[in-house]
Protein backbone atom coordinates (compact mmCIF):
# COMPACT_ATOMS: atom_id res chain seq x y z
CA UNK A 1 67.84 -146.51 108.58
CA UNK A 2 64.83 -144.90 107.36
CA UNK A 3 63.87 -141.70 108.64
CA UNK A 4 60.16 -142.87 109.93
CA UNK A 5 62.42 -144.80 112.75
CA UNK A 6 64.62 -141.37 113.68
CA UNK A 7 63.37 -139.74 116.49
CA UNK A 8 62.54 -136.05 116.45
CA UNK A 9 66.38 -135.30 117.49
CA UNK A 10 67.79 -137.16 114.68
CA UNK A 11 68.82 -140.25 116.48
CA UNK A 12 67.46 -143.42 115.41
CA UNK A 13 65.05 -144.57 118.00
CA UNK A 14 64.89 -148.18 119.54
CA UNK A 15 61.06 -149.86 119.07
CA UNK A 16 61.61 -151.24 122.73
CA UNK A 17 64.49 -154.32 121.79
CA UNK A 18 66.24 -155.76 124.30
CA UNK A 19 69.28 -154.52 123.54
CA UNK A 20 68.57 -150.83 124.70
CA UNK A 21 67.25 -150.10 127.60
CA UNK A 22 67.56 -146.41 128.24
CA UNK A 23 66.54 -143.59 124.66
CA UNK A 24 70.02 -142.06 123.61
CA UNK A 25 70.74 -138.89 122.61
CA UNK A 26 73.29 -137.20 121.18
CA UNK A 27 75.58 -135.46 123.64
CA UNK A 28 75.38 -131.95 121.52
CA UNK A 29 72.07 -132.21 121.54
CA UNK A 30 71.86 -132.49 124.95
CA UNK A 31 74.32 -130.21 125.65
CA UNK A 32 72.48 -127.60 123.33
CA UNK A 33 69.02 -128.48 125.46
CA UNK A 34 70.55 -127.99 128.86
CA UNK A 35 72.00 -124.48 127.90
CA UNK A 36 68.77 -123.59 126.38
CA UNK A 37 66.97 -124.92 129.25
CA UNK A 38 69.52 -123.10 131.48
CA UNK A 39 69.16 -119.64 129.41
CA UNK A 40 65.05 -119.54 129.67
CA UNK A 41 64.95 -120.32 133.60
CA UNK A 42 67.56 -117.28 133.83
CA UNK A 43 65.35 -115.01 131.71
CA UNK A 44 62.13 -116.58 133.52
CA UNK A 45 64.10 -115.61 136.73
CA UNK A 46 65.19 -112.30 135.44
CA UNK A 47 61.37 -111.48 133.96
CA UNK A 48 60.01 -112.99 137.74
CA UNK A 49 62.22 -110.04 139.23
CA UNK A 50 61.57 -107.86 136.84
CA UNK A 51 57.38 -107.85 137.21
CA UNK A 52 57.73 -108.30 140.87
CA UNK A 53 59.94 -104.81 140.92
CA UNK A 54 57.27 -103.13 138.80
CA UNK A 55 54.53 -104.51 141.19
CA UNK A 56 56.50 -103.10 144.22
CA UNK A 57 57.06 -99.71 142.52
CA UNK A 58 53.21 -99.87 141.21
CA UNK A 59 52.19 -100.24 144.97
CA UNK A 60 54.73 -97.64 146.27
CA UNK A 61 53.08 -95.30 143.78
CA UNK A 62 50.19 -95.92 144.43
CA UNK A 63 50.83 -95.38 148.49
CA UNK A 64 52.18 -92.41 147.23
CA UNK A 65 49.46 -91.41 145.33
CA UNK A 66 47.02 -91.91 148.40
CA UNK A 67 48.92 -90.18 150.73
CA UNK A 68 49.10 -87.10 148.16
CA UNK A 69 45.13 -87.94 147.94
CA UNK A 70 45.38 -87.34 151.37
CA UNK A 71 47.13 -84.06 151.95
CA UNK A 72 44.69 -82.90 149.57
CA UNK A 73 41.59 -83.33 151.19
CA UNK A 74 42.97 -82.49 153.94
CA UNK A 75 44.34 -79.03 152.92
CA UNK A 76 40.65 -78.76 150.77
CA UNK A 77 39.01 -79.53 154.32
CA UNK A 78 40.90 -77.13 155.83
CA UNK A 79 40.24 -74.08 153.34
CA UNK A 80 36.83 -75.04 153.79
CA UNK A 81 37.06 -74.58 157.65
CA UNK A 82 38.67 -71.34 156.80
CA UNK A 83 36.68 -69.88 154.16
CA UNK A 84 33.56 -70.73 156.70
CA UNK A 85 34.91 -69.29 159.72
CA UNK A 86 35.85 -66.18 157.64
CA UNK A 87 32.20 -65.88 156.25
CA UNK A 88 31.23 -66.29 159.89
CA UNK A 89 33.22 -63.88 161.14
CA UNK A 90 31.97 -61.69 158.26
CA UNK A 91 28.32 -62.46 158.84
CA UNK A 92 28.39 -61.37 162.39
CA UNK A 93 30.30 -57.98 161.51
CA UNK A 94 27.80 -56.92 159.26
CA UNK A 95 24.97 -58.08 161.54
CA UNK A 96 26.82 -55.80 164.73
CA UNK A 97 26.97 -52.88 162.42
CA UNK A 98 22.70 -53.58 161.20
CA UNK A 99 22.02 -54.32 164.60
CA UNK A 100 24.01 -50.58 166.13
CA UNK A 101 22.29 -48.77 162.78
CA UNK A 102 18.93 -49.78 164.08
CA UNK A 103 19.57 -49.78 167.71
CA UNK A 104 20.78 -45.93 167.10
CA UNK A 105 17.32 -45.21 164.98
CA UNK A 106 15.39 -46.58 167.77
CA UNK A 107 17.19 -43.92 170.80
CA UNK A 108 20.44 -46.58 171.87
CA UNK A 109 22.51 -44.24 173.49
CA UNK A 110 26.10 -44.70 171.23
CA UNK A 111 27.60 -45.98 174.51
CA UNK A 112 25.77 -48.48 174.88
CA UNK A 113 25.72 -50.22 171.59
CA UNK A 114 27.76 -53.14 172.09
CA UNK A 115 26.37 -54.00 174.90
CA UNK A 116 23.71 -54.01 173.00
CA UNK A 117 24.66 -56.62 170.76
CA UNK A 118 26.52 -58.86 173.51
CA UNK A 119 23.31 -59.16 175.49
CA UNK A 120 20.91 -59.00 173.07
CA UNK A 121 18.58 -61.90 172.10
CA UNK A 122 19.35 -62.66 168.61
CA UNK A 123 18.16 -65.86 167.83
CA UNK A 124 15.09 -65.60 165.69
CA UNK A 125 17.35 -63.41 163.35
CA UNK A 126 19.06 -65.00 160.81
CA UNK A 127 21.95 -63.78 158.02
CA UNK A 128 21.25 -64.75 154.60
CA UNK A 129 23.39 -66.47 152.01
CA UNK A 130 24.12 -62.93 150.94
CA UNK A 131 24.84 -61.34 154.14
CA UNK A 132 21.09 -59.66 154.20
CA UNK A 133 19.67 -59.39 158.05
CA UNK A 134 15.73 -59.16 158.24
CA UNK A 135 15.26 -55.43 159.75
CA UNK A 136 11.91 -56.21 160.59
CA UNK A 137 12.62 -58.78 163.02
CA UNK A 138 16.40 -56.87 164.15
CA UNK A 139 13.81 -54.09 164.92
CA UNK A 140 11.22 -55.90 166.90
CA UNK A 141 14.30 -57.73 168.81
CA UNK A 142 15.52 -54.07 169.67
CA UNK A 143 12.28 -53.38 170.81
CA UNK A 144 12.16 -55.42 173.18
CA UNK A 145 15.24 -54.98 174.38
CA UNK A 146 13.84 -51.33 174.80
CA UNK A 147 11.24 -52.46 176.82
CA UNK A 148 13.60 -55.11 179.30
CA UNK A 149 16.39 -51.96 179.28
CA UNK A 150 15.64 -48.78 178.93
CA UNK A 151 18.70 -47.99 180.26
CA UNK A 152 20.56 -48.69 177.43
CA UNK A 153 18.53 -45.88 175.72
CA UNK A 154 17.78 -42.55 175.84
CA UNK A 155 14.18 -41.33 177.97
CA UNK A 156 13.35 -38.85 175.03
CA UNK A 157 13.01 -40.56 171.95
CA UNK A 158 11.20 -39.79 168.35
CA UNK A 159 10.22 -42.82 167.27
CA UNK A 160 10.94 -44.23 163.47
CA UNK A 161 8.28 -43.49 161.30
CA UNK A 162 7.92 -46.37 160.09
CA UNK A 163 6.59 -47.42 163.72
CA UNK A 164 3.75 -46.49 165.80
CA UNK A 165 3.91 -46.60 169.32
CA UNK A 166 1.05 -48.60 170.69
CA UNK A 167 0.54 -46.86 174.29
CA UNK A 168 0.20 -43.62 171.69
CA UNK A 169 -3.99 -42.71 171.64
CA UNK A 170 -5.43 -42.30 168.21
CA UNK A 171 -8.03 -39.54 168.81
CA UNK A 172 -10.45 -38.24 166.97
CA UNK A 173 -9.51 -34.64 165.28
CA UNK A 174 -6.05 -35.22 166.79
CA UNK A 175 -3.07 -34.15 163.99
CA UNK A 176 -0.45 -36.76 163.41
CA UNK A 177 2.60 -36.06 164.90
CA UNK A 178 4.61 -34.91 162.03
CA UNK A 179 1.23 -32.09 161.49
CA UNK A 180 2.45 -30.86 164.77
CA UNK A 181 4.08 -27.53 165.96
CA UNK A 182 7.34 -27.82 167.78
CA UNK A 183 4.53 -26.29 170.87
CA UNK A 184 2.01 -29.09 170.71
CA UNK A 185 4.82 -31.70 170.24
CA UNK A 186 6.53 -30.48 173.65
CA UNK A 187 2.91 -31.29 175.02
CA UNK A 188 2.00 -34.00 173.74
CA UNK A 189 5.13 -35.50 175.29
CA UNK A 190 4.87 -33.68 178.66
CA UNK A 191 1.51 -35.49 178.74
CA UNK A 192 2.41 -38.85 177.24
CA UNK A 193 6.20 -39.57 178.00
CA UNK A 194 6.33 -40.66 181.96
């Protein structure tokens, strides 16, 4: 036989005669295709369980990567929470201590200081970024406060230089208080100070 009328597996191939009815092949052939055949669906099957183990220990690591994700932001959250409360907590220290500086400047007696700051009206004051209070406006505040409770401070008072009493007459060829004699001061309060 020629080899144009071999099949590919070496076995001469029938061109449809009635004498053959089925192709043949040669049982080592066939033999040697099955075990091939056999050998690639165990490595398929071994490759399947392979990726899908991989997949399954990509997806536990990533679970585990999210729930680490997750501590994280939460511990970050809560140093935030911390570091603000202790800023807050600093803030209002150093705002008691502006607030019992100034209240003492304007005649708070030292007992009364933090009653001072529990009942004062603070809420036009604010704290800067850099813990700074706004004296001006602590001062006015205080003032106030003078005015609602005197009896948080004491009835004979100099005030601050740096402010002048408005019930306090301006006359004429009057000397300023700090021109005064320790005589003229006594006085000027006796006739000023009810």
């Amino acid at each position: 036989m020629s080899e144009d009328q071999k099949g590919s597996s070496g076995v001469p191939e029938t061109n449809g005669s009635a004498n053959s009815q089925e192709d043949v092949v040669a049982y080592s052939t066939y033999k040697k295709t099955v075990g091939e055949v056999k050998s690639l669906k165990a490595k398929l099957a071994e490759l399947e369980a392979e990726k899908e183990s991989q997949s399954n220990a990509r997806l536990q690591e990533q679970g585990k990567w999210k729930e680490a994700a997750e501590d994280w932001q939460k511990k970050a959250k809560e140093a935030e929470e911390k570091a603000m409360k202790v800023a807050r907590t600093f803030g209002q220290k150093v705002f008691a201590q502006e607030a019992k500086t100034v209240a003492l400047e304007l005649g708070a007696t030292p007992e009364a200081l933090e009653d001072i700051i529990k009942v004062g009206d603070w809420s036009e004051i604010e704290i800067g970024e850099d813990f700074s209070v706004d004296r001006d406006k602590l001062k006015s505040s205080i003032a106030r406060m003078q005015q609602a409770k005197p009896f948080y401070f004491k009835k004979t008072v100099n005030p601050p230089k740096d402010i002048v009493p408005s019930n306090m007459p301006q006359q004429s060829g009057s000397k300023k208080l700090d021109e005064m004699s320790v005589d003229e001061l006594i006085l000027f309060a006796r006739n000023n100070i009810k």
